[in-house]
C-alpha atoms as a PDB file:
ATOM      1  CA  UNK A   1     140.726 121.878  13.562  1.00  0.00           C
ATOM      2  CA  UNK A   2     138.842 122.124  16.573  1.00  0.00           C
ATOM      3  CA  UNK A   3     140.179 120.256  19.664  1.00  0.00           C
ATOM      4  CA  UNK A   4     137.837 119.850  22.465  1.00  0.00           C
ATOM      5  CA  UNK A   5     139.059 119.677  26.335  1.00  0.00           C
ATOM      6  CA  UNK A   6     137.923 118.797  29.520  1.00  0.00           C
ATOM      7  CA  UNK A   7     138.325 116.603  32.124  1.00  0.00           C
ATOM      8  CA  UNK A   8     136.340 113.560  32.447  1.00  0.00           C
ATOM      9  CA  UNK A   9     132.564 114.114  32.847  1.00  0.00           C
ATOM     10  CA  UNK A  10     132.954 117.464  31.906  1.00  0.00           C
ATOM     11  CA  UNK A  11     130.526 116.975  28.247  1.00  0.00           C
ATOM     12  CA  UNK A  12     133.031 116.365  25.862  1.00  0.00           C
ATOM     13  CA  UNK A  13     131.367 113.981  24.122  1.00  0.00           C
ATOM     14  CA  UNK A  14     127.862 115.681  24.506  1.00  0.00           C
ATOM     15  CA  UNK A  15     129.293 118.860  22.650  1.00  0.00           C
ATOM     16  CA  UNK A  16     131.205 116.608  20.281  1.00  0.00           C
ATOM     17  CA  UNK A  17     127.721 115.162  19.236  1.00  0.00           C
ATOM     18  CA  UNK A  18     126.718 118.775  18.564  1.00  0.00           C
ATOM     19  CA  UNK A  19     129.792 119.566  16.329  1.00  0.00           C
ATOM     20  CA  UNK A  20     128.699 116.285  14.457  1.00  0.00           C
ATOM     21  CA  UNK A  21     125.283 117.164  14.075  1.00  0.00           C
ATOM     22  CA  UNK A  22     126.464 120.649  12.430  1.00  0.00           C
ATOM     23  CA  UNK A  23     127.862 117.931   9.569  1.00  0.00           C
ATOM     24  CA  UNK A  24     131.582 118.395  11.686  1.00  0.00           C
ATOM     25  CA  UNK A  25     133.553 115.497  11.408  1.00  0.00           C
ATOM     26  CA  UNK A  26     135.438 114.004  14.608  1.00  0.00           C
ATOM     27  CA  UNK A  27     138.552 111.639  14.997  1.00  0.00           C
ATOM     28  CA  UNK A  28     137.611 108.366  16.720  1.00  0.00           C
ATOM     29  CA  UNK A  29     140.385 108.133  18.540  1.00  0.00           C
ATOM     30  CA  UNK A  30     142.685 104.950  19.349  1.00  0.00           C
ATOM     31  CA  UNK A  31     142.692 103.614  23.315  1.00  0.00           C
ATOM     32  CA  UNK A  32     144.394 100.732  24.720  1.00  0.00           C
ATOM     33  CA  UNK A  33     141.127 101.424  27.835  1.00  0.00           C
ATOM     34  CA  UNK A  34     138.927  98.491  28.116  1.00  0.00           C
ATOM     35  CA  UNK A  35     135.271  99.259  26.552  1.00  0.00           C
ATOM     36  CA  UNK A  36     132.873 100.607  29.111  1.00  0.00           C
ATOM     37  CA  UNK A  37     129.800  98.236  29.691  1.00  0.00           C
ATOM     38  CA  UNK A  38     127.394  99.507  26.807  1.00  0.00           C
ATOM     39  CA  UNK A  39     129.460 101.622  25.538  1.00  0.00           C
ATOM     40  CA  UNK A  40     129.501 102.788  21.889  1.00  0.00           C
ATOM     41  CA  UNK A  41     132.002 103.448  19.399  1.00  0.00           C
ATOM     42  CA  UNK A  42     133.810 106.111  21.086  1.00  0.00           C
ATOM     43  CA  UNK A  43     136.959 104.833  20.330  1.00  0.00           C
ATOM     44  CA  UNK A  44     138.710 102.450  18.448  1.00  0.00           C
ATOM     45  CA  UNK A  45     139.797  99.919  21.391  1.00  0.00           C
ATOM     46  CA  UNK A  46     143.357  97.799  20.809  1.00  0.00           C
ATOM     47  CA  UNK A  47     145.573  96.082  22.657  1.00  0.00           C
ATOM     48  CA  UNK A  48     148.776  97.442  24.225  1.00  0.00           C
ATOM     49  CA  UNK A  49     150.930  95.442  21.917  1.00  0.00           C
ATOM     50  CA  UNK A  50     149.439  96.837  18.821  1.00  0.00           C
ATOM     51  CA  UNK A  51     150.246 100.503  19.580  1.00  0.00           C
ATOM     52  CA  UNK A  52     153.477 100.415  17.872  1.00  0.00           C
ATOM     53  CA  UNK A  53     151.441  98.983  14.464  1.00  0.00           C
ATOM     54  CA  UNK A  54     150.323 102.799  14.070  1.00  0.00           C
ATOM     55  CA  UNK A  55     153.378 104.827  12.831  1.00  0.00           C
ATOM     56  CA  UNK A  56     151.810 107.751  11.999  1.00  0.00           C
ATOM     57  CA  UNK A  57     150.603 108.856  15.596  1.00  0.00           C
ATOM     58  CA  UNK A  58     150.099 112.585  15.510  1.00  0.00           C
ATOM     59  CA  UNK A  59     148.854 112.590  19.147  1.00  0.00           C
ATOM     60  CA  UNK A  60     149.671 110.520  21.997  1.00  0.00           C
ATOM     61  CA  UNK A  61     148.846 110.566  26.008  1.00  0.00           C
ATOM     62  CA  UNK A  62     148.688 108.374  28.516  1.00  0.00           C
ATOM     63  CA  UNK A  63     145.716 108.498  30.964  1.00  0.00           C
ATOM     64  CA  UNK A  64     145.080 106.495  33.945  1.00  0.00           C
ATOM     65  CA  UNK A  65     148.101 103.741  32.470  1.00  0.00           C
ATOM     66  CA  UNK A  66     145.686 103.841  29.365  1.00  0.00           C
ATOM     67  CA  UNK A  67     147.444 105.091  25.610  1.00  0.00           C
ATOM     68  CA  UNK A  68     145.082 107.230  23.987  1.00  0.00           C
ATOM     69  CA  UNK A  69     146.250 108.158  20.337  1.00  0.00           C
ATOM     70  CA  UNK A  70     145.557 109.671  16.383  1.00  0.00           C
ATOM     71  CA  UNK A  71     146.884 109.390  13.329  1.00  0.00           C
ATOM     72  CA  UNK A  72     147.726 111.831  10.636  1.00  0.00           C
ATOM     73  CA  UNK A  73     145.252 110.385   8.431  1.00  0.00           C
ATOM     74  CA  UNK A  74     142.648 110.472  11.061  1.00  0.00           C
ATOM     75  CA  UNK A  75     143.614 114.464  11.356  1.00  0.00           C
ATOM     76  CA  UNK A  76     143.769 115.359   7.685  1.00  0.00           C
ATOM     77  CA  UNK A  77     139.982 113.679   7.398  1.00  0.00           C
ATOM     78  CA  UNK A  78     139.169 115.556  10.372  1.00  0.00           C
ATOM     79  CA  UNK A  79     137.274 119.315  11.614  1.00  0.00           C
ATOM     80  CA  UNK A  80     137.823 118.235  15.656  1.00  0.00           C
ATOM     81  CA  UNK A  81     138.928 116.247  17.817  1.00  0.00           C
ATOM     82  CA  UNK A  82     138.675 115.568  22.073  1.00  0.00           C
ATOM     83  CA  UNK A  83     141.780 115.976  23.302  1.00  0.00           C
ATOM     84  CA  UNK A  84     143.456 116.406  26.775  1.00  0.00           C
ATOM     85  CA  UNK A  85     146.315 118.796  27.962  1.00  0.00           C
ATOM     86  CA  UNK A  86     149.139 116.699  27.061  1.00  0.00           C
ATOM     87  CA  UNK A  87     148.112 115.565  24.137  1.00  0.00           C
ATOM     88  CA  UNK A  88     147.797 119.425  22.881  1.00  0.00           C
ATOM     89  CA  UNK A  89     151.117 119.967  23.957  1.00  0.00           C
ATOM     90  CA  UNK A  90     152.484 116.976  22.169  1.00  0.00           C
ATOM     91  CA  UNK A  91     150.652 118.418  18.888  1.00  0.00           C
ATOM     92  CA  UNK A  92     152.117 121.836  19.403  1.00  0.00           C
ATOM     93  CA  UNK A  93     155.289 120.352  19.604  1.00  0.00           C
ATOM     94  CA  UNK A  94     155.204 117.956  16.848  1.00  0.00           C
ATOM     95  CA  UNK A  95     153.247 120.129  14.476  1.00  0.00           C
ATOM     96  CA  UNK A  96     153.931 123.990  15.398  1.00  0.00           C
ATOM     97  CA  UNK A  97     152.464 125.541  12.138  1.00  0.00           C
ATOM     98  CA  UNK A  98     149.283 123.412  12.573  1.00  0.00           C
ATOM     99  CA  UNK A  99     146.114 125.745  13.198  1.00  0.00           C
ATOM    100  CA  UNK A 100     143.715 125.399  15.909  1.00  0.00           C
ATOM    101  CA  UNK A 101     141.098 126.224  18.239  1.00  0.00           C
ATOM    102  CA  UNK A 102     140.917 125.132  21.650  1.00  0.00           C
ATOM    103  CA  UNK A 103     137.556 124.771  22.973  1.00  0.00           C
ATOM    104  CA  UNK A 104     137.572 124.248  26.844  1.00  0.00           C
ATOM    105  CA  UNK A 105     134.116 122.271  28.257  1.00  0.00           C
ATOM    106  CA  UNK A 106     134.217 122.890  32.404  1.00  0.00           C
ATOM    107  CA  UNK A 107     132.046 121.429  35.192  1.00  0.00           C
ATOM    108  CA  UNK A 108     132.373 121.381  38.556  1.00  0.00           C
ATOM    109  CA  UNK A 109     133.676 118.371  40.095  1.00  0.00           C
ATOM    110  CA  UNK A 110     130.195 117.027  41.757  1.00  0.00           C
ATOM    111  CA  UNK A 111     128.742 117.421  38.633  1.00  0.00           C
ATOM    112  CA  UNK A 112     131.489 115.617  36.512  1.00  0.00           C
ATOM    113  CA  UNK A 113     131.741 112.820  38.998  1.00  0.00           C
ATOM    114  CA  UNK A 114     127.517 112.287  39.457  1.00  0.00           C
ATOM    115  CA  UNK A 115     127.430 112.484  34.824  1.00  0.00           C
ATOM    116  CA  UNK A 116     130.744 109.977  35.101  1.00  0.00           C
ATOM    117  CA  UNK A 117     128.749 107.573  37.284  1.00  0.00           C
ATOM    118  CA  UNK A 118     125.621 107.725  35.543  1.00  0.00           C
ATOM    119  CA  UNK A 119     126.700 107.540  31.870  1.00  0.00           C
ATOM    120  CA  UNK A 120     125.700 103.863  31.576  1.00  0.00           C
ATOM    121  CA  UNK A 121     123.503 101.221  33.518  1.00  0.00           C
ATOM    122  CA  UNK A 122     126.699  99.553  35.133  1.00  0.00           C
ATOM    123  CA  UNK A 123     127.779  99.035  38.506  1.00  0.00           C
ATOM    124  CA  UNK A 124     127.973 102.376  40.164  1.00  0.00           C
ATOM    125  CA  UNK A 125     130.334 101.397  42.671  1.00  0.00           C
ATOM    126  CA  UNK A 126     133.087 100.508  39.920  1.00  0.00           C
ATOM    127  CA  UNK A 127     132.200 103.775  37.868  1.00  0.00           C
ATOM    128  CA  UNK A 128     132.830 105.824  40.752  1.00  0.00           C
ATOM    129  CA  UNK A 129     136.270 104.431  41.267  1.00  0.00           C
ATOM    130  CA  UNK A 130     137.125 104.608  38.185  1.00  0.00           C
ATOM    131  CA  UNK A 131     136.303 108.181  37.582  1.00  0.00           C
ATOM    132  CA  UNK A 132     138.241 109.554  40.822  1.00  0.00           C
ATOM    133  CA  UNK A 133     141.240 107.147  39.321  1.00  0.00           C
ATOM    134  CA  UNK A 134     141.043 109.036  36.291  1.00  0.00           C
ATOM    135  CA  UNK A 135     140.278 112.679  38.085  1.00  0.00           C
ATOM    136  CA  UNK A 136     143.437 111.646  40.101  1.00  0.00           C
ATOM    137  CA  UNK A 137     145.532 110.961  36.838  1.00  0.00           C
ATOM    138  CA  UNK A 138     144.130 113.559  35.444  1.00  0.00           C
ATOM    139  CA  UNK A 139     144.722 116.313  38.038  1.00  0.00           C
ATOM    140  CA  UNK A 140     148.155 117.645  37.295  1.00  0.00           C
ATOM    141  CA  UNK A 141     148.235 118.448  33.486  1.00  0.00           C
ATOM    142  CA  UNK A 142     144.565 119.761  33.878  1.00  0.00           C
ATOM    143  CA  UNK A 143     145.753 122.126  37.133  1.00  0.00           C
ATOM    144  CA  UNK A 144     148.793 123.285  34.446  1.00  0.00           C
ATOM    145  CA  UNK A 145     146.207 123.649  31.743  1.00  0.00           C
ATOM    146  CA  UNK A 146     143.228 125.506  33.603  1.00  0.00           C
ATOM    147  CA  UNK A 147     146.017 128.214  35.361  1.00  0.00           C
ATOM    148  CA  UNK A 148     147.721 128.771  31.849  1.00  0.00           C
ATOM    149  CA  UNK A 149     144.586 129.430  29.918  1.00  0.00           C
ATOM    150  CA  UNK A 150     142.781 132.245  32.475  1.00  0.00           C
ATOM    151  CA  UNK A 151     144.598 135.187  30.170  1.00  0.00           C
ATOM    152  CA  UNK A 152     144.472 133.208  26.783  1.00  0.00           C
ATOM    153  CA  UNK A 153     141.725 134.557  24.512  1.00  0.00           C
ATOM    154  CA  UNK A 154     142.283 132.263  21.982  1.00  0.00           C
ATOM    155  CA  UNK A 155     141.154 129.435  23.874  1.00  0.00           C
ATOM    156  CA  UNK A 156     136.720 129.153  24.204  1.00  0.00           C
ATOM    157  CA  UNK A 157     135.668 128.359  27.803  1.00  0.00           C
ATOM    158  CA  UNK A 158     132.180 126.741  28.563  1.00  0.00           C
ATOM    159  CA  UNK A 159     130.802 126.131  31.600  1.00  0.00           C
ATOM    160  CA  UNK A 160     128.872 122.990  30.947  1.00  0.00           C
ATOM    161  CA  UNK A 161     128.133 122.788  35.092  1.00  0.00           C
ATOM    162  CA  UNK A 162     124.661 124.198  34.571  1.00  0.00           C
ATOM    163  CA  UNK A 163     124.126 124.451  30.926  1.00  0.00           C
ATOM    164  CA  UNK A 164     120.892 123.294  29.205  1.00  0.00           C
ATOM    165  CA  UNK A 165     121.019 121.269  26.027  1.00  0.00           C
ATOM    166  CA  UNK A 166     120.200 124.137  24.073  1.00  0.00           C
ATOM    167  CA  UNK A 167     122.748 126.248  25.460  1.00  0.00           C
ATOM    168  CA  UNK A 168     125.855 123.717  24.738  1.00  0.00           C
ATOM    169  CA  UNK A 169     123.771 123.381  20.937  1.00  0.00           C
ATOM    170  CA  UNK A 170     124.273 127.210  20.648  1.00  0.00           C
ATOM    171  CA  UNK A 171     127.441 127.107  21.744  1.00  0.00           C
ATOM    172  CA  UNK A 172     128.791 124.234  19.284  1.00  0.00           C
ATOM    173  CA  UNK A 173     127.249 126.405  16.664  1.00  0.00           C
ATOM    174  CA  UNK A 174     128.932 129.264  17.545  1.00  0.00           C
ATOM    175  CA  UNK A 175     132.276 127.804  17.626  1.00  0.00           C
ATOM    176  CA  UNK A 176     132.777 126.345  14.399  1.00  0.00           C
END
């Protein structure tokens, strides 16, 4: 199992497209988040109240007040899956014999912010607030993360600030 993380904007789903196109399959996770104008089917999208019909949640995180979660039959079908902090910590707790790599996508904060508001034709105004809502949710199991993996080789850091298309392809290719 790969599990991808990175904070919002980073390219999480841009490298999780390459992992698909190398014939990798992803978990489509669970979200109690509103859809995103135009958005696709990044997730499957439920209301609050039905989080509790799922009792096999392997992984769940709150983000921004949102629930994000899996199940164990999503993971068993499964070669990766986008993942924050938390939610790795919850896995390693839950599941301490499971094996995986950690693949880390950073960009620098301009960068994440300018993808997060551009992603869709939308309002940019509400995008932007809603991305440095998240960042702000966001910042404290991230700032944990980032300073606990700077001596941990067995976690793959990309820096997806300035990477071409090709580069992140490579990369993807590389990992699995």
């Amino acid at each position: 199992m790969i599990l991808v993380v990175g904070r919002t904007g980073s390219g999480k789903d841009t490298y999780a497209k390459y992992l698909e196109e190398l014939g990798l399959k992803g978990i489509c996770s669970y979200t109690t988040r509103p859809r995103r104008e135009n958005e696709g089917d990044t997730h499957i999208f439920i209301d609050e109240s039905e989080v509790e019909k799922y009792p096999n949640k392997i992984v769940i995180t709150k983000i921004n007040g949102y629930t994000y979660f899996a199940t164990k039959e999503q993971f068993e079908e499964s070669d990766f899956y986008i993942i924050d902090p938390n939610g790795i910590d919850y896995l390693h707790t839950k599941y301490p014999d499971l094996t995986y790599k950690i693949v880390y996508i950073y960009a620098d904060y301009s960068v994440r912010k300018d993808r997060a508001i551009n992603r869709v034709n939308i309002d940019k105004e509400k995008e932007k607030e809603i991305f440095i809502q998240r960042n702000k949710s966001e910042e404290n199991q991230f700032s944990v993360f980032e300073n606990s993996i700077l001596y941990n080789k067995n976690i793959i850091i990309h820096n997806n600030t300035n990477l071409t298309k090709a580069e992140l392809q490579e990369y993807a290719k590389n990992d699995i």
